[in-house]
Protein backbone atom coordinates (compact mmCIF):
# COMPACT_ATOMS: atom_id res chain seq x y z
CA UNK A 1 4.51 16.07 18.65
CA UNK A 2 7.85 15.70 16.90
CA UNK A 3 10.40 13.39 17.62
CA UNK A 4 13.41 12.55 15.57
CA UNK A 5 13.76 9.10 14.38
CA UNK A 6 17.33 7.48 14.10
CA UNK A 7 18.07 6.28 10.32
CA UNK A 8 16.65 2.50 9.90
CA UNK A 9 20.07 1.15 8.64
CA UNK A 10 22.16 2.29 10.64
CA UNK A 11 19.26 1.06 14.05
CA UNK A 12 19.89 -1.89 12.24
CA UNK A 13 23.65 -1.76 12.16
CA UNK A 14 23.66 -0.78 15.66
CA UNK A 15 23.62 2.77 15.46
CA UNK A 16 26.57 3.10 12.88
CA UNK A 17 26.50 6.27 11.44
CA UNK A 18 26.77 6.54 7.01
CA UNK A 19 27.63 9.68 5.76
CA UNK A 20 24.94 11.38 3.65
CA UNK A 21 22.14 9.47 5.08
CA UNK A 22 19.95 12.10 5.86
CA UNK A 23 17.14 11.36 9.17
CA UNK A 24 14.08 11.90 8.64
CA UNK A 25 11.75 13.51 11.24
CA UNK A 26 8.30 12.18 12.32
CA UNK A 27 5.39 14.76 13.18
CA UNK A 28 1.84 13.56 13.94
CA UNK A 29 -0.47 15.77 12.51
CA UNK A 30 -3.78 16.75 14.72
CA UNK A 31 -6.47 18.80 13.97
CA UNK A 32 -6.07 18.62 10.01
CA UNK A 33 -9.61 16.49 9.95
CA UNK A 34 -7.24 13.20 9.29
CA UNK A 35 -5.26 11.07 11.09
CA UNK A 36 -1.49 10.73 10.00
CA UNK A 37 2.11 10.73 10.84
CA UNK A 38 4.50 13.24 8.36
CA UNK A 39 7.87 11.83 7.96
CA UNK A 40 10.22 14.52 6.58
CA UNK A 41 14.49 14.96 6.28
CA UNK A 42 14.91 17.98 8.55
CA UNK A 43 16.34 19.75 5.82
CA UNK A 44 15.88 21.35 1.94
CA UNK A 45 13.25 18.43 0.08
CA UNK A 46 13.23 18.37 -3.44
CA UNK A 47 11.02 15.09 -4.57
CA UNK A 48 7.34 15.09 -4.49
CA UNK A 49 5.56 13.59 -1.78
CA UNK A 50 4.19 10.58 -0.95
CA UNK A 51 0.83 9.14 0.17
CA UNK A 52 1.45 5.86 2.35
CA UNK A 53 -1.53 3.47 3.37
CA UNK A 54 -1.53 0.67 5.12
CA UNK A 55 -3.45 -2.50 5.18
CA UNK A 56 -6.16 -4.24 7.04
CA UNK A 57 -4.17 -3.88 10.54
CA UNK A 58 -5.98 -0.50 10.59
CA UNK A 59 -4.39 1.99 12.68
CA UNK A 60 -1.54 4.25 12.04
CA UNK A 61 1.15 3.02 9.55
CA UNK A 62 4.07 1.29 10.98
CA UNK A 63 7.08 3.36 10.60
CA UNK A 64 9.73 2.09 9.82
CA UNK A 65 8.65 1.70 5.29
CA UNK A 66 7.46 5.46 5.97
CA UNK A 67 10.76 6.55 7.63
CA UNK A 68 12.72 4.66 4.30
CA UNK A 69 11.30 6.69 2.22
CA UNK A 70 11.43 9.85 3.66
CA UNK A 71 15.46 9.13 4.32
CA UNK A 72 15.37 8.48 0.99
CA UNK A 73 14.22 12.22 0.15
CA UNK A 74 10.23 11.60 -0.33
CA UNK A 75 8.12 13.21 2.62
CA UNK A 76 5.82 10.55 3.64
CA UNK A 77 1.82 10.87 4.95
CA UNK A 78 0.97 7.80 6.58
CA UNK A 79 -2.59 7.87 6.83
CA UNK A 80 -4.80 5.75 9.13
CA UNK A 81 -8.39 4.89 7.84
CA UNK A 82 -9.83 3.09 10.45
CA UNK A 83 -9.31 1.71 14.10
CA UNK A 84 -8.48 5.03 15.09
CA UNK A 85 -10.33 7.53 17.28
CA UNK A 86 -12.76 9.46 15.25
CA UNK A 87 -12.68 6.58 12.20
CA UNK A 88 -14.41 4.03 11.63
CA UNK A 89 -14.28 0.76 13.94
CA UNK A 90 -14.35 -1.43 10.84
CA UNK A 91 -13.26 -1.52 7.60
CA UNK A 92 -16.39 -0.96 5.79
CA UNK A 93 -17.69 1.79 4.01
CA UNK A 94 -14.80 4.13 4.76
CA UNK A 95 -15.47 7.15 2.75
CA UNK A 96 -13.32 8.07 -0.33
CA UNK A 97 -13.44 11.73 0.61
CA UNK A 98 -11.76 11.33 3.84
CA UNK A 99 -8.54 11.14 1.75
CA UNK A 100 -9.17 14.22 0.31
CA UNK A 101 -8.36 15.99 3.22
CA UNK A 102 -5.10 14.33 3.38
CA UNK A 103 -4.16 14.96 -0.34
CA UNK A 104 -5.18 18.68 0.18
CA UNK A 105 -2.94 18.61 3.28
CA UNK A 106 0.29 17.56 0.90
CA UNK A 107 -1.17 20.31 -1.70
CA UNK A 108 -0.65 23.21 0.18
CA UNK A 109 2.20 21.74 2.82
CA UNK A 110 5.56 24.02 2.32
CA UNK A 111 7.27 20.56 3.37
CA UNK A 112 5.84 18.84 0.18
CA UNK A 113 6.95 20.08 -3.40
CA UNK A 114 4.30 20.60 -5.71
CA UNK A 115 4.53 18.28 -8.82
CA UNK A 116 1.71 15.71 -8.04
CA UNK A 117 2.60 12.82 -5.20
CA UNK A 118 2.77 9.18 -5.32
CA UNK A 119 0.96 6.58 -3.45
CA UNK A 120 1.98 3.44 -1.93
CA UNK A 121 -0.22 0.61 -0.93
CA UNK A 122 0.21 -3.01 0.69
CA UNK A 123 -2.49 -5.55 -0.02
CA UNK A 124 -5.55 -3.77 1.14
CA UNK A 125 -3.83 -0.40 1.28
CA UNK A 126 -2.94 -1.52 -2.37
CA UNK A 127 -6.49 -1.66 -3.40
CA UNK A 128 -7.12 1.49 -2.11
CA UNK A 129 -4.34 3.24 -3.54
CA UNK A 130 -4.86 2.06 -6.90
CA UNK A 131 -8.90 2.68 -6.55
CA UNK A 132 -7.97 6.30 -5.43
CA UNK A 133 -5.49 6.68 -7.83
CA UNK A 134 -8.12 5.60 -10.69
CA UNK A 135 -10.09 8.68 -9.48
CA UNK A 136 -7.66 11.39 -8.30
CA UNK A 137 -5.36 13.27 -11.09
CA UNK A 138 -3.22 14.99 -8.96
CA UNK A 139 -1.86 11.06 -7.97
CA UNK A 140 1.19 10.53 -10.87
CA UNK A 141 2.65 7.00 -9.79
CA UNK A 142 1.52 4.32 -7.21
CA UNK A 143 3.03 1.31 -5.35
CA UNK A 144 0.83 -1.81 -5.00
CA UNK A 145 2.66 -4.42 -2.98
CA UNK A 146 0.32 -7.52 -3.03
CA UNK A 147 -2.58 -5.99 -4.63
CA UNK A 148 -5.97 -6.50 -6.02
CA UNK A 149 -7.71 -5.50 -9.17
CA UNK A 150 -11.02 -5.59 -7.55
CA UNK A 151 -12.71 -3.60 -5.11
CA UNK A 152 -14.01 -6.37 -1.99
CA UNK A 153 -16.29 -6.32 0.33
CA UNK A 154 -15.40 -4.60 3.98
CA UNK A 155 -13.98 -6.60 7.06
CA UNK A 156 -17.06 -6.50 9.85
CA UNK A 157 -16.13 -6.93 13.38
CA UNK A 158 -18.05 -10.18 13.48
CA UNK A 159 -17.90 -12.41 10.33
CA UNK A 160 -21.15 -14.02 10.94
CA UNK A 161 -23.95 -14.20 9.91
CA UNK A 162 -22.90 -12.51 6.53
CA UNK A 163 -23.22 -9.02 6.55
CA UNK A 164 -21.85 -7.91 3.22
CA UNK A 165 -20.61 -4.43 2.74
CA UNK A 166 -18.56 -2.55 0.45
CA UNK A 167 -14.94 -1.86 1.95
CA UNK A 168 -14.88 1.61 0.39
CA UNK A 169 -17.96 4.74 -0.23
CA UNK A 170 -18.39 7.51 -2.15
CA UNK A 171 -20.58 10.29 -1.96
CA UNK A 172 -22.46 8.44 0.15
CA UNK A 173 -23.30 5.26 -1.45
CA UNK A 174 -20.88 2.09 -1.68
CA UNK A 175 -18.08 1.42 -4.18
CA UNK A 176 -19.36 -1.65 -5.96
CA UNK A 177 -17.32 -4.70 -4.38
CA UNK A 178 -17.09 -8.49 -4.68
CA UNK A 179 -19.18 -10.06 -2.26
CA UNK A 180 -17.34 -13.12 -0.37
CA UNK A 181 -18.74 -16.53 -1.05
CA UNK A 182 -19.56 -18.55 2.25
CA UNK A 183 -21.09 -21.34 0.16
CA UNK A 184 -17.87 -23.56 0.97
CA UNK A 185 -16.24 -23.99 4.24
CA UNK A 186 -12.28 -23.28 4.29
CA UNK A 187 -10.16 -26.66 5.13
CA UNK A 188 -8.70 -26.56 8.13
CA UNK A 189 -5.04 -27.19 7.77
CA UNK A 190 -4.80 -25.56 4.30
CA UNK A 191 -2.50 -22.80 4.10
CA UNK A 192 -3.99 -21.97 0.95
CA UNK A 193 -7.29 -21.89 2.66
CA UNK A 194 -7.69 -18.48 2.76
CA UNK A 195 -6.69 -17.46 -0.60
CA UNK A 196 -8.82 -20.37 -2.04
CA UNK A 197 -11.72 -18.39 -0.43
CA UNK A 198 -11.07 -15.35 -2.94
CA UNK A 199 -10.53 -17.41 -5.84
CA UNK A 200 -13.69 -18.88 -5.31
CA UNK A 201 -15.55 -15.23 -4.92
CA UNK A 202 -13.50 -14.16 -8.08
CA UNK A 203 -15.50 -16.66 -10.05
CA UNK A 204 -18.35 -14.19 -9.97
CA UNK A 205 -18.38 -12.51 -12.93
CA UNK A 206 -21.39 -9.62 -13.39
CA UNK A 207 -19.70 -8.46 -9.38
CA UNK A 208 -16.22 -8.30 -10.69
CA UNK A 209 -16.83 -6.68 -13.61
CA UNK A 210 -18.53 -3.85 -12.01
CA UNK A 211 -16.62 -3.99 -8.72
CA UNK A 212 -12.68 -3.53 -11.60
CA UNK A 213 -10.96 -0.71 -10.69
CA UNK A 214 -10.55 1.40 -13.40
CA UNK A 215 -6.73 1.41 -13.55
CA UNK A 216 -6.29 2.82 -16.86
CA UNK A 217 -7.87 6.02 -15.44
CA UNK A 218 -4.44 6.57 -13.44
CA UNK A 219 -2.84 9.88 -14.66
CA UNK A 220 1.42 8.46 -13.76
CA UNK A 221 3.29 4.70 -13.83
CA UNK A 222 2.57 1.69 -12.07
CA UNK A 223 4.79 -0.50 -10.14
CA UNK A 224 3.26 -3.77 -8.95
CA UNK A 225 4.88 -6.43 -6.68
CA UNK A 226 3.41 -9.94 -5.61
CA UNK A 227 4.87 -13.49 -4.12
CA UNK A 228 3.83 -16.42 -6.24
CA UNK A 229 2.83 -18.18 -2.86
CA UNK A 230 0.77 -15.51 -1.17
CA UNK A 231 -1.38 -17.02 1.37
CA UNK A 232 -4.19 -14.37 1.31
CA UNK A 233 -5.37 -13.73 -2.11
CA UNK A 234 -4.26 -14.04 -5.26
CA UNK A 235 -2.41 -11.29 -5.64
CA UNK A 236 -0.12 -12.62 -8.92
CA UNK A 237 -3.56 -13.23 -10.58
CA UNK A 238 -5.08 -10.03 -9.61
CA UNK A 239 -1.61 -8.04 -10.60
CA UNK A 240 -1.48 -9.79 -13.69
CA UNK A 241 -5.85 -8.77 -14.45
CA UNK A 242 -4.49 -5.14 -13.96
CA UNK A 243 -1.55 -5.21 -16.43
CA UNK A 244 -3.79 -6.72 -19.29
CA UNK A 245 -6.55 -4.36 -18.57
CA UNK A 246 -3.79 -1.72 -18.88
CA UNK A 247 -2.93 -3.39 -22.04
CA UNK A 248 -6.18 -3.72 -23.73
CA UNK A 249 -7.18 0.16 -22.61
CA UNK A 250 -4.06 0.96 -24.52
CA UNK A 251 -2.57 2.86 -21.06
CA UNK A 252 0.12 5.15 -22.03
CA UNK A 253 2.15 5.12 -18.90
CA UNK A 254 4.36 2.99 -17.89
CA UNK A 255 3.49 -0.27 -16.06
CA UNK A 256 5.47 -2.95 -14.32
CA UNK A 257 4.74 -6.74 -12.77
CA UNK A 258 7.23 -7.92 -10.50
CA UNK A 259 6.46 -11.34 -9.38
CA UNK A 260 9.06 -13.35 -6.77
CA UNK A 261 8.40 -17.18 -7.04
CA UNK A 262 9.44 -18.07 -3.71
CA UNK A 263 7.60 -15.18 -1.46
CA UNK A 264 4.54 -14.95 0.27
CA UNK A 265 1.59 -12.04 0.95
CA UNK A 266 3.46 -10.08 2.75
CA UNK A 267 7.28 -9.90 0.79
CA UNK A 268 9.02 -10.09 3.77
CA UNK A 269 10.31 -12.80 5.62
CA UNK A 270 9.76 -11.03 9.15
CA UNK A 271 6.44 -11.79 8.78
CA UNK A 272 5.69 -15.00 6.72
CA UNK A 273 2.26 -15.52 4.74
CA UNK A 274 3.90 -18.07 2.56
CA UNK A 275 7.07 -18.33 -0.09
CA UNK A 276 10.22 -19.36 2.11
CA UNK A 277 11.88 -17.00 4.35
CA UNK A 278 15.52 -16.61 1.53
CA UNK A 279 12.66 -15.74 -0.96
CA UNK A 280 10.62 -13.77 0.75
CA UNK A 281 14.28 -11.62 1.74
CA UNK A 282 15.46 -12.18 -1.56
CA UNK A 283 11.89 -9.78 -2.60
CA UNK A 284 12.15 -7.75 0.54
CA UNK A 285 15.76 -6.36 -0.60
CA UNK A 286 15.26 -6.41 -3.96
CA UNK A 287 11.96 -4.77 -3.33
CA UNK A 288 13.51 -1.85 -2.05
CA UNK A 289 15.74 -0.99 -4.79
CA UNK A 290 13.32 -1.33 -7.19
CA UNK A 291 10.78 1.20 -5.38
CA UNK A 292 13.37 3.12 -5.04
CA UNK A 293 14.00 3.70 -8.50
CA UNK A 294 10.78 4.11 -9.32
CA UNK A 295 9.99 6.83 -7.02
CA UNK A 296 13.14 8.57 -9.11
CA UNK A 297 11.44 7.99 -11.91
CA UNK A 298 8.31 9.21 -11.09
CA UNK A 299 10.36 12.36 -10.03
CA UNK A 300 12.55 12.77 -12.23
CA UNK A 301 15.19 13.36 -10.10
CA UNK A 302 17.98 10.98 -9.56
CA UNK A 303 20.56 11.48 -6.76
CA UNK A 304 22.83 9.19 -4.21
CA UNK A 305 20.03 7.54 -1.81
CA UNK A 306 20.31 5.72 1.20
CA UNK A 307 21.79 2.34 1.06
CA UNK A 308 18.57 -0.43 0.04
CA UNK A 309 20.18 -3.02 2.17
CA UNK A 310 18.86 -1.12 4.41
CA UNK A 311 14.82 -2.09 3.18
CA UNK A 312 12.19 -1.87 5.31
CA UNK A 313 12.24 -5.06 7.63
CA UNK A 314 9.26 -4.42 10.18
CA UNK A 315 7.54 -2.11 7.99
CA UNK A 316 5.56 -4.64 5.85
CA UNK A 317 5.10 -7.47 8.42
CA UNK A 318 2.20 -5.29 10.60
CA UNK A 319 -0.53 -7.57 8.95
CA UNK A 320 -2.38 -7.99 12.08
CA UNK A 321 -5.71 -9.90 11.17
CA UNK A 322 -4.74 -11.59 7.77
CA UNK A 323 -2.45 -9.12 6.48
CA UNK A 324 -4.46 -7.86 3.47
């Protein structure tokens, strides 16, 4: 099924039409063994592709983030992981090697130039991409919006009694993962309740040290992004854990912390998990630049791209239960 989708900026203009900007065309892919949405200009591509995963919502990507980039020249693989027919109900235990259907996919697509690919994460999606990163070679540069320097446990369809479970497997057996800590009850009325809770599971030490992802095993640049008053986990903390690992490992790529004081989880302010909503715009536009150049940098290839104003607006406020 192929449709073609309108550029975002100018849906968001009204339908105003900017010369250059290029549409992008959305194809969802069956019978590959994944389950995915290819966003693609309809003509010539010249930058590498990219890997797009999105967070605990489950589901396919939203796509209007996906159809950004792909006006912007990158053909985009939104890949759902769960809550989709054939994957698993819940996240927990999803198995690493499921991706590696979709990376071979991009390897051997004639709509994907061969270079290596990028990956871009939000929040949980930026866990994974960073833990699948850590352990694929082919991935040069990834995108954690929100992220987490720690692997967690899974999110069960019922949160009680504990059932603890790693979010992510491998060959069978689970990633290690922090466990949460149900030992104190969340206040009501907090909005920092939440993100109090992983604090508190962060003070375990032997389970974070083995459930670290090991970032300085990723083989391109780094570009993190994370509001100073994220409601869901400390995700400044956790960014900040993965740039001085990076440091002491001596990594010899380039790495980069953006943090915006005034925005929330979800750096956007169409869908508010703290910060204000001028801050949480303020990141969402500047946001979009920023990737931007990165993803040129990761390429190596510079040319006129759409205009950033137009930034994703719906595409990172699909947070759905919590947002991670």
């Amino acid at each position: 099924m192929k449709k073609t989708i309108l550029p975002l900026l100018a849906a968001l203009l009204g339908g105003s039409a900017l010369s250059g900007y290029a549409q992008a065309v959305r194809t969802d892919l069956k019978g590959e063994g994944f389950v995915a949405d290819f966003y693609c200009q309809a003509g010539p591509v010249t930058k590498p592709g990219l890997l797009f995963l999105g967070g605990s919502e489950g589901g396919r990507p939203d796509m209007h983030l996906p159809q950004f980039f792909a006006e912007n020249g990158y053909p985009v693989l939104a890949v759902a992981y769960f809550k989709e027919q054939g994957l698993p109900e819940t996240l927990q235990l999803v198995p690493l090697e499921y991706f590696d259907k979709a990376l071979a996919w991009m390897a051997r697509s004639d709509r994907v130039p061969h270079g290596g690919i990028a990956v871009f994460g939000l929040s949980k999606g930026a866990e994974l991409a960073l833990l699948l990163a850590s352990r694929k070679p082919e991935i040069k540069g990834v995108i954690a919006l929100a992220p987490s320097s720690v692997v967690w446990d899974g999110m069960p369809k019922q949160w009680w009694p504990p059932d603890p479970k790693s979010s992510w497997s491998c060959g069978g057996k689970p990633v290690p993962f922090v466990p949460y800590d149900f030992s104190q009850v969340m206040a009501q009325g907090d909005p920092f309740a939440i993100r109090k809770f992983y604090e508190k599971a962060l003070q375990q030490q032997v389970a974070v040290e083995q459930a670290t992802i090991a970032v300085e095993a990723i083989n391109g640049p780094l570009l993190l992004a994370s509001g100073h008053d994220d409601q869901m986990w400390p995700s400044e903390a956790m960014a900040g854990a993965i740039c001085a690992r990076l440091k002491a490992k001596g990594f010899k790529h380039h790495y980069e912390q953006l943090k915006y004081a005034d925005a929330g989880h979800t750096l956007t302010e169409y869908y508010m998990m703290g910060g204000t909503r001028e801050g949480n715009q303020r990141a969402r536009l500047d946001l979009a630049t920023r990737m931007l150049a990165f993803l040129d940098e990761v390429s190596g290839k510079r040319v006129p791209r759409a205009d950033a104003s137009a930034a994703p607006s719906a595409a990172q406020t699909k947070a759905g239960s919590g947002g991670r």
